[in-house]
Protein backbone atom coordinates (compact mmCIF):
# COMPACT_ATOMS: atom_id res chain seq x y z
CA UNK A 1 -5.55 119.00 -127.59
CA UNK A 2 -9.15 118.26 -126.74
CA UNK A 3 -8.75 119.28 -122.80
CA UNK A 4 -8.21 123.12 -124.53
CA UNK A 5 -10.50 122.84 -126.89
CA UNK A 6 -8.39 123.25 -129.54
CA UNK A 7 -8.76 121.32 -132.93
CA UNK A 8 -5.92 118.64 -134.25
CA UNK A 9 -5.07 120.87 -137.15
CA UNK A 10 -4.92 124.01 -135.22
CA UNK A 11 -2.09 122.44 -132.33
CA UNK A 12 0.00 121.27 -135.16
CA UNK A 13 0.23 125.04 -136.41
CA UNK A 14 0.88 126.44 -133.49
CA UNK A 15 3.40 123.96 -132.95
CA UNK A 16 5.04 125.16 -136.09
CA UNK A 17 4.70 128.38 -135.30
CA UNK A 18 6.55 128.21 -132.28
CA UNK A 19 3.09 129.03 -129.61
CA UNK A 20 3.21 125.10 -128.62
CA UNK A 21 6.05 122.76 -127.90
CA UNK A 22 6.66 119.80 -130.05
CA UNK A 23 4.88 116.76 -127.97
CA UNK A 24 5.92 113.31 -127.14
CA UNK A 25 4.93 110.80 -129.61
CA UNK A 26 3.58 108.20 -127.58
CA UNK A 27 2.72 105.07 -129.56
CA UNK A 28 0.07 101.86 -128.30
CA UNK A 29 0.77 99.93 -130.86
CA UNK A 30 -0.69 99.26 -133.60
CA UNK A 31 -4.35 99.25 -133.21
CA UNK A 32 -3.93 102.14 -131.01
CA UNK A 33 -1.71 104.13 -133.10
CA UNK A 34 0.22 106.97 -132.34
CA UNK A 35 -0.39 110.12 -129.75
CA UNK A 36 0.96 113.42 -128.99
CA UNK A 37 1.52 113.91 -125.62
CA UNK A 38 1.69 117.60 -124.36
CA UNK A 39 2.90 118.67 -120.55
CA UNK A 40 0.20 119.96 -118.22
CA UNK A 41 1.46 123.33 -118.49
CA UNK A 42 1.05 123.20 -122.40
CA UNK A 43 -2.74 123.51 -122.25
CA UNK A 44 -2.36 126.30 -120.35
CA UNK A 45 -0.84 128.04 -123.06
CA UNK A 46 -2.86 126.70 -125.55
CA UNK A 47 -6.31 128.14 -123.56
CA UNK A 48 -4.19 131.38 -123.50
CA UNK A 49 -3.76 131.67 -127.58
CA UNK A 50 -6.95 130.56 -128.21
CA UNK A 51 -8.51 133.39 -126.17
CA UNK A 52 -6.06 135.99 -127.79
CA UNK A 53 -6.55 134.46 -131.23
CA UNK A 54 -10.40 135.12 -130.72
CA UNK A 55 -9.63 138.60 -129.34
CA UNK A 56 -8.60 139.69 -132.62
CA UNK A 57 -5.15 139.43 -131.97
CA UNK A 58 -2.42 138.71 -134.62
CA UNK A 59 0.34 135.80 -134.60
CA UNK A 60 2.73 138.06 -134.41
CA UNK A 61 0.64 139.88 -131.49
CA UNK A 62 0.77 136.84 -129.64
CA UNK A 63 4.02 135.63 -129.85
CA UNK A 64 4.96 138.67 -128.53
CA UNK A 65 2.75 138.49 -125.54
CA UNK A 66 4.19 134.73 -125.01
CA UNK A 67 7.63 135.91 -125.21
CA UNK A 68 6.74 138.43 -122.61
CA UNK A 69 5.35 135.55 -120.11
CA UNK A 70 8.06 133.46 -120.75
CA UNK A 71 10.70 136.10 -119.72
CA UNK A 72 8.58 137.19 -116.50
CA UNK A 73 8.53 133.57 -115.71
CA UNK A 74 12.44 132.88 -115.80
CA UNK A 75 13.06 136.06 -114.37
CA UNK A 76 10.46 135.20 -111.33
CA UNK A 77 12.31 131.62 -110.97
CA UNK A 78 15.86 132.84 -111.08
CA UNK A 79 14.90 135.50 -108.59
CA UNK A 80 13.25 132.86 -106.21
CA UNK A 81 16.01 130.30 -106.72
CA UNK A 82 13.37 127.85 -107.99
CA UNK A 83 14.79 124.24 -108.94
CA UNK A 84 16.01 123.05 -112.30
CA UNK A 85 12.60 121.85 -113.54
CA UNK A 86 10.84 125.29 -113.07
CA UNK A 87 13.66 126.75 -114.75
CA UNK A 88 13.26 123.98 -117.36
CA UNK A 89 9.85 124.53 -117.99
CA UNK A 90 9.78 128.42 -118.16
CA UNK A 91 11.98 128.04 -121.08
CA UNK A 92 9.83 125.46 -122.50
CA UNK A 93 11.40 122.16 -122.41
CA UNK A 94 10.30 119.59 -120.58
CA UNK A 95 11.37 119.16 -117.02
CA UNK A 96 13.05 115.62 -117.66
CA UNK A 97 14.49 117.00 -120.74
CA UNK A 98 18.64 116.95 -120.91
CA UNK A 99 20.34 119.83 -121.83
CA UNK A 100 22.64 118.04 -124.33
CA UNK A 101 21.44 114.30 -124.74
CA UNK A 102 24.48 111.83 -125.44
CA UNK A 103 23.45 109.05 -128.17
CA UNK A 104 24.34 105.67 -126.58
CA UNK A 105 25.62 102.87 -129.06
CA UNK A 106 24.34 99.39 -128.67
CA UNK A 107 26.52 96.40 -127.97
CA UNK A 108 26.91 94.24 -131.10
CA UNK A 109 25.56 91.29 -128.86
CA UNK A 110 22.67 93.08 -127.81
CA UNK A 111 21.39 92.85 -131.52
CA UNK A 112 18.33 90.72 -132.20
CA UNK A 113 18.77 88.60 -135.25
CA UNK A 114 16.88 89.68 -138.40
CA UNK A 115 13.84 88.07 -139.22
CA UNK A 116 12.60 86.52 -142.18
CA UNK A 117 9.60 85.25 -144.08
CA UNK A 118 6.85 85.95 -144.94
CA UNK A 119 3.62 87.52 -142.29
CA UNK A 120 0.05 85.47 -142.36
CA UNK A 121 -2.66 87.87 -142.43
């Protein structure tokens, strides 16, 4: 998350940990290869723990302040009657996120065939 300033290695611990939530793998193909894509309000956070982290505050120190924000924040939406997505992200989900997603099965038509042979490098 180079727009925080926060190293590759670092993001995927905190995303782990529970600081970060888990990005959208967004892929270019292959040449480009895969990215994680975080919402806007993620780096944010991530400038937040960093700053803490170099305060000489623990993980445990942190999460706590986090889980402090994130309860101020739901409680400020409720009480405003904010929509949906503010709610949505205050929790930590994305806005578009569904609350249960419902797995759709594909038509046996829709299929493509399966391909064979050999690939010319």
């Amino acid at each position: 998350m180079a727009a925080a300033g926060v190293a590759r290695r670092t993001v995927q611990v905190w995303v782990e940990i529970g600081f970060l939530p888990p990005p959208l793998k967004v892929s270019l193909g292959m040449p480009g290869g895969v990215f994680n894509r975080f919402p806007a309000w993620a780096v944010e956070r991530a400038r937040f723990v960093a700053a803490k982290r170099a305060g000489g505050f623990t993980n445990d120190e942190v999460q706590v302040m986090l889980d402090k924000m994130d309860a101020d924040e739901i409680r400020k939406a409720k009480a405003e009657g904010r929509s949906p997505h503010a709610l949505a992200r205050a929790e930590g989900r994305p806005p578009s996120a569904p609350v249960q997603a419902t797995a759709r099965k594909p038509a046996e038509s829709a299929k493509a065939p399966a391909r064979g042979g050999s690939r010319r490098r």
